[in-house]
Protein backbone atom coordinates (compact mmCIF):
# COMPACT_ATOMS: atom_id res chain seq x y z
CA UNK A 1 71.68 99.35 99.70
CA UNK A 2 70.35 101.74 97.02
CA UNK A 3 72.71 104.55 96.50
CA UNK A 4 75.48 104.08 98.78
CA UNK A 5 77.89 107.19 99.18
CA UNK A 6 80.81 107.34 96.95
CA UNK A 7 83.54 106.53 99.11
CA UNK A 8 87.30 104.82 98.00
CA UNK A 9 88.19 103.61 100.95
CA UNK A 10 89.92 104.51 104.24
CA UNK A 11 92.18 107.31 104.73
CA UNK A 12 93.32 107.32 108.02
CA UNK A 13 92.55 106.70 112.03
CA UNK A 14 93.04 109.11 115.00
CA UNK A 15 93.77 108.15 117.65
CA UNK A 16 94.32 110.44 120.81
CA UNK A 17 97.26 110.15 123.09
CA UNK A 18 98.74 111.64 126.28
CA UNK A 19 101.74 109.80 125.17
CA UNK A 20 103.43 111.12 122.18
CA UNK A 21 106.79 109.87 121.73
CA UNK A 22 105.85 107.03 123.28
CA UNK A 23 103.31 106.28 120.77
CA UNK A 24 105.28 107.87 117.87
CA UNK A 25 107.72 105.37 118.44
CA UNK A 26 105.09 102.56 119.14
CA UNK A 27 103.60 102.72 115.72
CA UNK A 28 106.82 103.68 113.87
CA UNK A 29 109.04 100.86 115.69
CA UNK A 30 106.41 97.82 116.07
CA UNK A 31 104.24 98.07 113.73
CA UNK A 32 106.26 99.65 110.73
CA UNK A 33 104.43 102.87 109.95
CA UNK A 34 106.69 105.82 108.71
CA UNK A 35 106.12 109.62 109.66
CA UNK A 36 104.71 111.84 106.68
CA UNK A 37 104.14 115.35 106.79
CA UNK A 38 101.75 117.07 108.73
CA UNK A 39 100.46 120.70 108.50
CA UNK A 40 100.91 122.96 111.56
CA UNK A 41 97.89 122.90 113.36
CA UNK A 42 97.45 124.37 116.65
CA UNK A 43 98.03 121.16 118.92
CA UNK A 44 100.71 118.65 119.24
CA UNK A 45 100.40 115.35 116.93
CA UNK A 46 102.05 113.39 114.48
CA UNK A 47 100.92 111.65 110.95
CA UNK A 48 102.00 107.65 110.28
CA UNK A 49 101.21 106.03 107.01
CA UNK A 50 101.50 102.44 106.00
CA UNK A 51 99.82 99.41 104.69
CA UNK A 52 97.32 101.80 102.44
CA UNK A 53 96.46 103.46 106.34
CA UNK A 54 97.81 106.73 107.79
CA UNK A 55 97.33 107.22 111.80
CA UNK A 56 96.81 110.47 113.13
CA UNK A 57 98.04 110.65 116.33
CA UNK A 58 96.20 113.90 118.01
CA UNK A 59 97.65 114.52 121.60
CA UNK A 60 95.06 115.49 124.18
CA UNK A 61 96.07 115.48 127.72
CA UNK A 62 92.84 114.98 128.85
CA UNK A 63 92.08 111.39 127.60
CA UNK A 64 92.02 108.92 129.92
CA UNK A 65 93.98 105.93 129.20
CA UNK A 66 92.11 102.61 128.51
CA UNK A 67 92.45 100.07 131.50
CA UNK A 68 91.75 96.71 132.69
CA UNK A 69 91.74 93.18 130.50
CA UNK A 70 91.91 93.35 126.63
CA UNK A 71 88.49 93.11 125.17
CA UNK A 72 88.20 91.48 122.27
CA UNK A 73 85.08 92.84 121.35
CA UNK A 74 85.99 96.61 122.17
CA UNK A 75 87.06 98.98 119.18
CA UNK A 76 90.46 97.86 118.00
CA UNK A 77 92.81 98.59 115.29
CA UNK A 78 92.79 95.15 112.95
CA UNK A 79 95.88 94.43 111.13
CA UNK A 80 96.78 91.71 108.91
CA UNK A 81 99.88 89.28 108.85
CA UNK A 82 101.02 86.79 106.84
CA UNK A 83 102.82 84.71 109.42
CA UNK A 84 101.04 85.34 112.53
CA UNK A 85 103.79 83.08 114.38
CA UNK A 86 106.49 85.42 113.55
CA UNK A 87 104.60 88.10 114.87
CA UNK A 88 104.01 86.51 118.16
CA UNK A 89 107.46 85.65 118.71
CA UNK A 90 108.62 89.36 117.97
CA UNK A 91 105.99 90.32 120.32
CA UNK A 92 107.31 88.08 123.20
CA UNK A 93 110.95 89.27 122.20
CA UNK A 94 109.95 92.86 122.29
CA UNK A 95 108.01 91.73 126.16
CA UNK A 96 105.11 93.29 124.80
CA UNK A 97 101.90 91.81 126.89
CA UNK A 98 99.18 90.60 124.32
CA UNK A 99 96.54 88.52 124.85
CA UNK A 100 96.18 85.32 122.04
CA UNK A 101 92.70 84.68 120.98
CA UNK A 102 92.14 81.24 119.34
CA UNK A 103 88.25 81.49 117.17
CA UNK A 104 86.70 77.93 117.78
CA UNK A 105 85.06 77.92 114.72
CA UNK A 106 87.61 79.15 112.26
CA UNK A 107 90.97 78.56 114.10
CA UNK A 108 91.80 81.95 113.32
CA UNK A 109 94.47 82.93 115.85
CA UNK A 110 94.12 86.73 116.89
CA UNK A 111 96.86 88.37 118.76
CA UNK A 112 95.52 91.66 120.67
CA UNK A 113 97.84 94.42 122.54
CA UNK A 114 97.64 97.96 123.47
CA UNK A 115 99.75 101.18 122.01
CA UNK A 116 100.97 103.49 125.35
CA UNK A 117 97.47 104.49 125.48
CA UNK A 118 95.95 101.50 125.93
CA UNK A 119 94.65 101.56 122.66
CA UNK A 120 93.40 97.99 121.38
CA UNK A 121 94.99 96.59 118.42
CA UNK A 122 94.65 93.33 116.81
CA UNK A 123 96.95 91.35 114.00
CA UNK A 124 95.80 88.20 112.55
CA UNK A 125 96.67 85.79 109.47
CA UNK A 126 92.90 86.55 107.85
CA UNK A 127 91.44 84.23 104.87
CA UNK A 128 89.82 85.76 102.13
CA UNK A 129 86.88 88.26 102.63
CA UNK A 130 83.19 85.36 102.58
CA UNK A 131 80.92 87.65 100.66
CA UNK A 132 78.14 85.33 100.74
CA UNK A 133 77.06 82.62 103.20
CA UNK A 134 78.08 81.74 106.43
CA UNK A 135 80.75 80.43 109.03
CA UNK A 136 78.54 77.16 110.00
């Protein structure tokens, strides 16, 4: 691409809730992000920052909350782990429902779940990032 925009990478997700503490407590608890400041806008939220990420969590009561089966190919939150195992057996501990995804051509195990608002995220023990060539 000629001329791409200037960019340094990502700054952070929003992601809508209905379910505030809920998901305050989702993201904080489970998946280790810590609160940072937020300015004092004119709706309820709260800011989460971790692994180079921060999640803005803007509440709007007039989401709807995903439903039905996981879908693998739906927008998702991908996080990386270096001991997916571990990860799983927290997530059984914690009897949070996930759905484990097994790639036939890499073996790349995926574990998917939803926050309170049924937003998808994934974790996964990735290899490095193929620049060139392909998965055959």
């Amino acid at each position: 691409m000629a001329n791409p925009l200037r960019l340094r990478g990502v700054h952070h997700l929003a992601r809508v809730t209905k379910h505030l503490e809920a998901s305050r407590s989702f993201y904080r608890e489970l998946l280790g992000f810590e609160e940072i400041p937020r300015p004092r806008f004119s709706f309820d939220g709260a800011w989460l920052y971790a692994y180079g990420v921060q999640i803005h969590l803007i509440v709007n009561l007039q989401c709807p909350d995903a439903q039905g089966p996981i879908d693998t190919r739906g927008n998702h939150l991908a996080l990386e782990t270096e001991d997916v195992e571990t990860v799983e057996a927290e997530l059984k501990r914690r009897e949070v429902t996930y759905q484990l995804n097994v790639q036939a051509s890499t073996g790349l195990k995926q574990l998917f779940f939803r926050d309170p608002d049924g937003h998808q995220i994934e974790i996964a023990q990735y290899g490095p990032t193929r620049l060139t060539g392909s998965w055959d």
